[in-house]
N, C-alpha and C. Protein backbone atom coordinates (compact mmCIF):
# COMPACT_ATOMS: atom_id res chain seq x y z
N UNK A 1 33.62 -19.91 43.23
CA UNK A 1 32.82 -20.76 44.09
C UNK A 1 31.34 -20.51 43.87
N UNK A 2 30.99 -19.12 44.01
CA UNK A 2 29.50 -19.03 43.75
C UNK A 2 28.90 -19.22 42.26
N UNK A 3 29.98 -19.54 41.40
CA UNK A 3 29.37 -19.69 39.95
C UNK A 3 29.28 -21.50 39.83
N UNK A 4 30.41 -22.13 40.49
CA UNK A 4 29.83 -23.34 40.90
C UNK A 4 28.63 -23.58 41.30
N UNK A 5 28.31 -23.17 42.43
CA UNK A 5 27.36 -23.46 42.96
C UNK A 5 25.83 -23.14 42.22
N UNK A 6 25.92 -22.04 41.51
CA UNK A 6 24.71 -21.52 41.00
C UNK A 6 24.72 -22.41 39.24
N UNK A 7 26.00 -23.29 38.67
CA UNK A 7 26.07 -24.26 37.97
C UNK A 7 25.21 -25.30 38.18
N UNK A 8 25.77 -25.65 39.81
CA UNK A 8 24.95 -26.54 40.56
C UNK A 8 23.57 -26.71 40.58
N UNK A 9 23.26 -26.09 40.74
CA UNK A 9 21.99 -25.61 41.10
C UNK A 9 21.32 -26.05 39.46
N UNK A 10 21.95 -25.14 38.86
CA UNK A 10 20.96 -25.18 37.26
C UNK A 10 21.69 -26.55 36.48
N UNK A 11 22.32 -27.41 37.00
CA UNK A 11 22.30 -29.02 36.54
C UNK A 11 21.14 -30.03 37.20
N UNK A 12 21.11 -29.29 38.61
CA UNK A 12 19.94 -29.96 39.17
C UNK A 12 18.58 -29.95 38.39
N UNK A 13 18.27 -28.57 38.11
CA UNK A 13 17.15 -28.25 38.06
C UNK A 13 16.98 -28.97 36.30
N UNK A 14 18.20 -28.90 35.29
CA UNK A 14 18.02 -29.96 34.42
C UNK A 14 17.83 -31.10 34.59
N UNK A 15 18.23 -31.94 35.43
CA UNK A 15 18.54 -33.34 35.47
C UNK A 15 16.74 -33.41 35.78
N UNK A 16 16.26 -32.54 36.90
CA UNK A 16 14.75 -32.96 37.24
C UNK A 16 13.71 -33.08 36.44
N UNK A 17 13.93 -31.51 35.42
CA UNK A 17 13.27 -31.22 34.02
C UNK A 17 13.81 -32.59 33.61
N UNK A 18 15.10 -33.30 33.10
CA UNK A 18 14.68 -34.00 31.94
C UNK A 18 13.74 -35.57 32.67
N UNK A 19 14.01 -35.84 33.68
CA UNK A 19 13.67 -37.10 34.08
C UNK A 19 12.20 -36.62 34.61
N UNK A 20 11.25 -35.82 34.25
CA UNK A 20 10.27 -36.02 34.28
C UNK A 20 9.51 -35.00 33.02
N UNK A 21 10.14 -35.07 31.68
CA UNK A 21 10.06 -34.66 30.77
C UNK A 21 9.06 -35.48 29.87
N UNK A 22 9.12 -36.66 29.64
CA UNK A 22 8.41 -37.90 29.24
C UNK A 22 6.96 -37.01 29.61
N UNK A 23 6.26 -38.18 30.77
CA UNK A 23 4.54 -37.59 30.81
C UNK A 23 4.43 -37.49 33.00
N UNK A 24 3.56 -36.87 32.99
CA UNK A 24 3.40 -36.12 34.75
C UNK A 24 3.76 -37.83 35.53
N UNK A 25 4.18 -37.81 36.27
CA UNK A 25 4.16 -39.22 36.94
C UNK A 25 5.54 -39.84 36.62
N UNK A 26 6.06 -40.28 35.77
CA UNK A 26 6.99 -40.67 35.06
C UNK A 26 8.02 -39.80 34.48
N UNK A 27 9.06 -40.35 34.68
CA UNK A 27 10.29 -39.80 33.79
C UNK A 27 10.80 -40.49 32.95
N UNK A 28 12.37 -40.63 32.89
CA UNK A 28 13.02 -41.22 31.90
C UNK A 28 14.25 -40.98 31.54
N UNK A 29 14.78 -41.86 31.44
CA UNK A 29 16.55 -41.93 31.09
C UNK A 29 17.10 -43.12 30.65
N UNK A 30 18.24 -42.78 29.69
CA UNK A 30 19.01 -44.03 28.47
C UNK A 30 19.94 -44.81 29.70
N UNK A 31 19.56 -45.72 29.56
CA UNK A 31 20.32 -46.89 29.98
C UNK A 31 20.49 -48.32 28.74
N UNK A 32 22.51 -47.94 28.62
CA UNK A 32 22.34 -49.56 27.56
C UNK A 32 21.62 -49.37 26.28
N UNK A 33 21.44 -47.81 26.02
CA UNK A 33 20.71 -47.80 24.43
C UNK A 33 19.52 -48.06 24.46
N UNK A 34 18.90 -48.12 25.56
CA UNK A 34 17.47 -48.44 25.66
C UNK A 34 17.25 -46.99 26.83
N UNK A 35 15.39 -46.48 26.70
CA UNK A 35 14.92 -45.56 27.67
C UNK A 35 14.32 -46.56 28.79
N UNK A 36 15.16 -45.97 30.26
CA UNK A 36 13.96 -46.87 31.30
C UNK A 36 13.12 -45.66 31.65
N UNK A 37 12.17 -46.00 32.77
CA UNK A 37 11.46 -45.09 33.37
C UNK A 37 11.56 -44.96 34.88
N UNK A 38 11.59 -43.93 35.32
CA UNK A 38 11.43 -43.63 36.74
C UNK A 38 9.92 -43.46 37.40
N UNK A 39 9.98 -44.18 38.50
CA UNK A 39 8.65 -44.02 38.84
C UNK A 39 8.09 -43.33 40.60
N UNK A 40 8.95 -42.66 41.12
CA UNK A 40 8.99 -42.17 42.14
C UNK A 40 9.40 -40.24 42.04
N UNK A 41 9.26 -40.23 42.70
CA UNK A 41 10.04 -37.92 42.57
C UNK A 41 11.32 -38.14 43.13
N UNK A 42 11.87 -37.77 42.50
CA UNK A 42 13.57 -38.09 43.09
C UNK A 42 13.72 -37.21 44.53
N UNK A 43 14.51 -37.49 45.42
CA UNK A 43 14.74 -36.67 47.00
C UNK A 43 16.54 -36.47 46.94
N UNK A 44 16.53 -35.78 46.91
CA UNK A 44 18.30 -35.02 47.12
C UNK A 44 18.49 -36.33 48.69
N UNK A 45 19.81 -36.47 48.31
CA UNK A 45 20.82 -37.81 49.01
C UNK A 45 22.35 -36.99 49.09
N UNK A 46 22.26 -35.81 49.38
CA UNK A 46 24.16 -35.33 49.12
C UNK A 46 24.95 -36.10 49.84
N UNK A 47 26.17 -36.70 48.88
CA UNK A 47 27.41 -37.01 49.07
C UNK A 47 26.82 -39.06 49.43
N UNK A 48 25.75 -39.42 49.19
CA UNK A 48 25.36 -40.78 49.25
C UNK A 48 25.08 -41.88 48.18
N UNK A 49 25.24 -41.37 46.87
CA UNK A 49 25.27 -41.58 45.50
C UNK A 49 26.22 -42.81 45.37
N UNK A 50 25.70 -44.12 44.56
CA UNK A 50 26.51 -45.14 44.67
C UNK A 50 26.80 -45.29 43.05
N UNK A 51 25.35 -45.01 42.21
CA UNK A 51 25.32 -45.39 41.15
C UNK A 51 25.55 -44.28 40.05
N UNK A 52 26.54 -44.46 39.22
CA UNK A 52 26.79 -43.31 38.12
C UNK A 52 25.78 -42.75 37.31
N UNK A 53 25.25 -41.57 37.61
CA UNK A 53 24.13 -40.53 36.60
C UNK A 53 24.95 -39.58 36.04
N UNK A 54 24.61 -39.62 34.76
CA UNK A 54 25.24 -38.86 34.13
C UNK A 54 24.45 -37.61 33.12
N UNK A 55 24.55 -36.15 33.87
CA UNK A 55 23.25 -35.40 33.29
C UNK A 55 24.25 -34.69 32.30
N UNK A 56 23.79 -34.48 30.76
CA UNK A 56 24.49 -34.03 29.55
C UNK A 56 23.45 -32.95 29.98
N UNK A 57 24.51 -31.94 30.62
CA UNK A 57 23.83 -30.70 30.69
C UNK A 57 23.97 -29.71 29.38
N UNK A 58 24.27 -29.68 28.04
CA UNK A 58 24.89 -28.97 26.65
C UNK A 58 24.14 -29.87 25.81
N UNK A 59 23.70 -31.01 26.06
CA UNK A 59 23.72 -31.79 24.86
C UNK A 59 22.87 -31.59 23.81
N UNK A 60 22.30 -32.64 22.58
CA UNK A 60 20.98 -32.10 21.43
C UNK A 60 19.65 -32.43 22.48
N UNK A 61 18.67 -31.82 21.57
CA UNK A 61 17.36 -31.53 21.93
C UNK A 61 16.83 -32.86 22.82
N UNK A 62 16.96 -33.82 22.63
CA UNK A 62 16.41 -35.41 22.75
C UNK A 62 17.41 -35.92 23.94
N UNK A 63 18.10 -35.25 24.19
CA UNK A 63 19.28 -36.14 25.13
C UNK A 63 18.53 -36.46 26.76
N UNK A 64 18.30 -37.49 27.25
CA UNK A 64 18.09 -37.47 28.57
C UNK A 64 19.45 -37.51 29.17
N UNK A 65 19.14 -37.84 30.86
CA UNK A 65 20.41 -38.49 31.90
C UNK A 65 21.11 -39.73 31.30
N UNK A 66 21.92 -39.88 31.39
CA UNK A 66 22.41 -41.30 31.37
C UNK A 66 22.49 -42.41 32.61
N UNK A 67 21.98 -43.53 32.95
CA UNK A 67 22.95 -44.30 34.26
C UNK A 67 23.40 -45.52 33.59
N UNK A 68 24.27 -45.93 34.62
CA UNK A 68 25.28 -46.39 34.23
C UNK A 68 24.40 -48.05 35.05
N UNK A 69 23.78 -48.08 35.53
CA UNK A 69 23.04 -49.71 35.81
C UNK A 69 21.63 -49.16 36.09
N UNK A 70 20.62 -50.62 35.89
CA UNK A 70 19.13 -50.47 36.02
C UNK A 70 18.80 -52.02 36.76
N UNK A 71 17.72 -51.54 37.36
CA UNK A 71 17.69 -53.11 37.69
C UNK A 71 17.44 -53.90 37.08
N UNK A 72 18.09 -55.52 37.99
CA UNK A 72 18.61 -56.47 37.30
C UNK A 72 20.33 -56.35 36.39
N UNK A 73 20.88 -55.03 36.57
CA UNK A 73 21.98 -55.37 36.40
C UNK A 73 22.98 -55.48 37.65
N UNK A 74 23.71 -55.52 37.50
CA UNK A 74 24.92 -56.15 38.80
C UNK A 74 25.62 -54.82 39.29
N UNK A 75 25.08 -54.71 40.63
CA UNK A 75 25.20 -53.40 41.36
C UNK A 75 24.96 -52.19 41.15
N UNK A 76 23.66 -52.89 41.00
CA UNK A 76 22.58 -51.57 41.27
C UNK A 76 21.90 -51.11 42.44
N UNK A 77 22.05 -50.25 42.63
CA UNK A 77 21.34 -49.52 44.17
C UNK A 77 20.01 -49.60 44.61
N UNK A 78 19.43 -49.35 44.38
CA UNK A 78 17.99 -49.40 43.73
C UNK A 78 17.39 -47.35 43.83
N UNK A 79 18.59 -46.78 42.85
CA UNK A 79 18.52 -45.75 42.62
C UNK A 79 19.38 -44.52 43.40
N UNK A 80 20.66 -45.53 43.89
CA UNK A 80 20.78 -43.89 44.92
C UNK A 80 22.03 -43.51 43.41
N UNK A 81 21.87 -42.20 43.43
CA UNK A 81 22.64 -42.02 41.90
C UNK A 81 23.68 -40.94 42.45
N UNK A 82 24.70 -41.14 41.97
CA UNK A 82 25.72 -40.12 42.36
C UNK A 82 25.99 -39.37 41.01
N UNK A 83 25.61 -38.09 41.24
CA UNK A 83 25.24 -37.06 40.09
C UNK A 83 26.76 -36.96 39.63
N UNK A 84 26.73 -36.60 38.17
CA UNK A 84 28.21 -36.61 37.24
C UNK A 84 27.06 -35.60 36.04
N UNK A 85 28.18 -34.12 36.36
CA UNK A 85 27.82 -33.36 35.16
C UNK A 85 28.98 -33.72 33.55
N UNK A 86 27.80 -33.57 32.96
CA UNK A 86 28.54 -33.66 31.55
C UNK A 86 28.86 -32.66 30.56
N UNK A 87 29.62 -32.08 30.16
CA UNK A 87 29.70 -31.06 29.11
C UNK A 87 30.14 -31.17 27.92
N UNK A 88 29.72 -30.92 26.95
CA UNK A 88 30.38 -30.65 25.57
C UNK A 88 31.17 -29.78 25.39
N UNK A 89 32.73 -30.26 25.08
CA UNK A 89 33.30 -29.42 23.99
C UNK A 89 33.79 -29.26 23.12
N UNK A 90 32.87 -30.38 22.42
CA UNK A 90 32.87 -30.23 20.60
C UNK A 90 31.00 -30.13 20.68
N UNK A 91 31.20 -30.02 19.00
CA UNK A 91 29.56 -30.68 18.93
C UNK A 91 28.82 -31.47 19.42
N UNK A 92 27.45 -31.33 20.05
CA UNK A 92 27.07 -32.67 21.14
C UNK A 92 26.32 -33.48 19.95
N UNK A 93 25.94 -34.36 20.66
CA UNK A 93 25.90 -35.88 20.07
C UNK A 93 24.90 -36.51 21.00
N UNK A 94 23.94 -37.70 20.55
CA UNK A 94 23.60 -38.33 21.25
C UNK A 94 24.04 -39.13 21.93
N UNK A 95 24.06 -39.13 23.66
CA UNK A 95 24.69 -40.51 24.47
C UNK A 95 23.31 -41.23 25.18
N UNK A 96 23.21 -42.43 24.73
CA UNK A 96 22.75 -43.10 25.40
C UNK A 96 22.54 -44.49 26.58
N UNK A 97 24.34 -44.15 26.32
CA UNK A 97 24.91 -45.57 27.63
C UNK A 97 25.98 -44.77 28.45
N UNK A 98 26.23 -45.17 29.67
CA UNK A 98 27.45 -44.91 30.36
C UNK A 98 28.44 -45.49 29.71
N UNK A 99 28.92 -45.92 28.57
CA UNK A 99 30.15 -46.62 27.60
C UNK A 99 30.39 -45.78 26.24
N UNK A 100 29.32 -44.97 26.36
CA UNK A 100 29.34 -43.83 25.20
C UNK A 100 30.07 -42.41 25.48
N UNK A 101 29.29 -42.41 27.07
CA UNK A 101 29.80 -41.17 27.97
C UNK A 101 31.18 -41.35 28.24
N UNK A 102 31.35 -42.55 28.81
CA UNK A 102 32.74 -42.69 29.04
C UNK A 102 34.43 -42.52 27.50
N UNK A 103 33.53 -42.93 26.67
CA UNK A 103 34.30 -43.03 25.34
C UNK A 103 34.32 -41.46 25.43
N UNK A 104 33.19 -40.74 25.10
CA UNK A 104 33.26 -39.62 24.91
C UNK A 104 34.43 -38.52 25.50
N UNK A 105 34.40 -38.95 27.29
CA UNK A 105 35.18 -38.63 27.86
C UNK A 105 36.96 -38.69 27.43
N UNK A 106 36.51 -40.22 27.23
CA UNK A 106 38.24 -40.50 26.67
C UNK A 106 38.56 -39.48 25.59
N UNK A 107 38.24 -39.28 24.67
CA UNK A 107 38.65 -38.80 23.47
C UNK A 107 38.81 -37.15 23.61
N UNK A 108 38.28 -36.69 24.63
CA UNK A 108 38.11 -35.19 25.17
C UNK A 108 36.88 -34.41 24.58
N UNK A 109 35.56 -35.15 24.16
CA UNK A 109 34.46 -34.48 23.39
C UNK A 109 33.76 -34.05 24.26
N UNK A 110 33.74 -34.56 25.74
CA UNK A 110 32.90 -34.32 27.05
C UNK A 110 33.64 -34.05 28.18
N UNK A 111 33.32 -33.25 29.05
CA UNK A 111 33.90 -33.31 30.57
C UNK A 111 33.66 -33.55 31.46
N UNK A 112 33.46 -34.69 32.20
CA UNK A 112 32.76 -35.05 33.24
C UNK A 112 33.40 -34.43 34.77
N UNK A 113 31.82 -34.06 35.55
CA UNK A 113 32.45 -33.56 36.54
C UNK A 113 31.71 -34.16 38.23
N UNK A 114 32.84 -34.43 38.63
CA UNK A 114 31.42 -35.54 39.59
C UNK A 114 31.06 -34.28 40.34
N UNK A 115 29.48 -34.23 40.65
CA UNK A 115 29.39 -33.44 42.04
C UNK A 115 28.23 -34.33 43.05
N UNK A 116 29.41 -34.29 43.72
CA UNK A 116 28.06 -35.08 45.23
C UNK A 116 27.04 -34.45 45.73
N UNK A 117 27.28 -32.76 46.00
CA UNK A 117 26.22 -32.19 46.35
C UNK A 117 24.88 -32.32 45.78
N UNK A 118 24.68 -33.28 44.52
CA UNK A 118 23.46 -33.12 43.69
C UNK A 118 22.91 -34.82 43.45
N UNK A 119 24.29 -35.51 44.48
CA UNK A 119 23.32 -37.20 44.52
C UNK A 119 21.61 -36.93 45.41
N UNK A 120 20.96 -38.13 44.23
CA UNK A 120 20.12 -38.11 45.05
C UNK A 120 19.39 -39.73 44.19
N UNK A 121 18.13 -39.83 45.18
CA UNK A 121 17.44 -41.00 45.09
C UNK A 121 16.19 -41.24 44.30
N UNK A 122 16.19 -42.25 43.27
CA UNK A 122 14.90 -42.13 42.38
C UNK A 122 15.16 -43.54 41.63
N UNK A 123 14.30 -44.24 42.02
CA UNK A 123 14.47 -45.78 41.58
C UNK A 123 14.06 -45.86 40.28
N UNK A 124 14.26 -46.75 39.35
CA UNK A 124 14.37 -46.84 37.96
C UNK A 124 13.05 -47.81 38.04
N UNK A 125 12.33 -47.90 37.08
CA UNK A 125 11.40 -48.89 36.94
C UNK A 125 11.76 -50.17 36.07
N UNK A 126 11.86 -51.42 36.73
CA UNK A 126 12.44 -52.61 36.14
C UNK A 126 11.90 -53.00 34.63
């Protein structure tokens, strides 16, 4: 339990590092093979997460979050993200869509693990 939690903890503290990794003000994450940007400081939301984030906590050097909608696509929140850790266990790879992550998943190259304790809110910039 406490190695969960202290997992927890250090997925958070990645997911924050990478989505404001880009430049001070702004973050960033692959959506659809394309980078959007975030334009707010994300605020912890536990267990309120609608929209799939997906943080490749193992992955290569370049990897951001993944989500799985941005606005203007069809049911989108307008950022409440329900955190999904990702792991490698093969060689990581670049993912840059929730259809990559998910493939990935299928085939057993990744492990996805939902945790609610780490939804939280940070609107995507259209």
């Amino acid at each position: 339990m406490k190695k969960s939690f202290v997992l927890s903890l250090l997925a958070v503290a990645a997911l924050v590092a990478a989505v404001y990794a880009a430049k001070p003000g702004f973050g960033q994450l692959y959506y659809n093979g394309h980078i959007v940007r975030t334009v707010v400081p994300p605020s912890a939301s536990p267990q309120e997460g609608r929209d799939a984030l997906y943080a490749i906590m193992n992955g290569v050097s370049d990897q951001l979050a993944v989500v799985a909608v941005a606005p203007g696509a069809r049911g989108y929140h307008g950022g409440q993200w329900a955190f999904h850790s990702v792991m490698w266990n093969t060689t990581p790879r670049l993912l840059t869509s929730a259809a990559e992550v998910q493939a990935a998943a299928s085939s057993g190259d990744v492990t996805i693990t939902r945790v609610p304790e780490n939804d939280f809110k940070c609107p995507v910039q259209p």
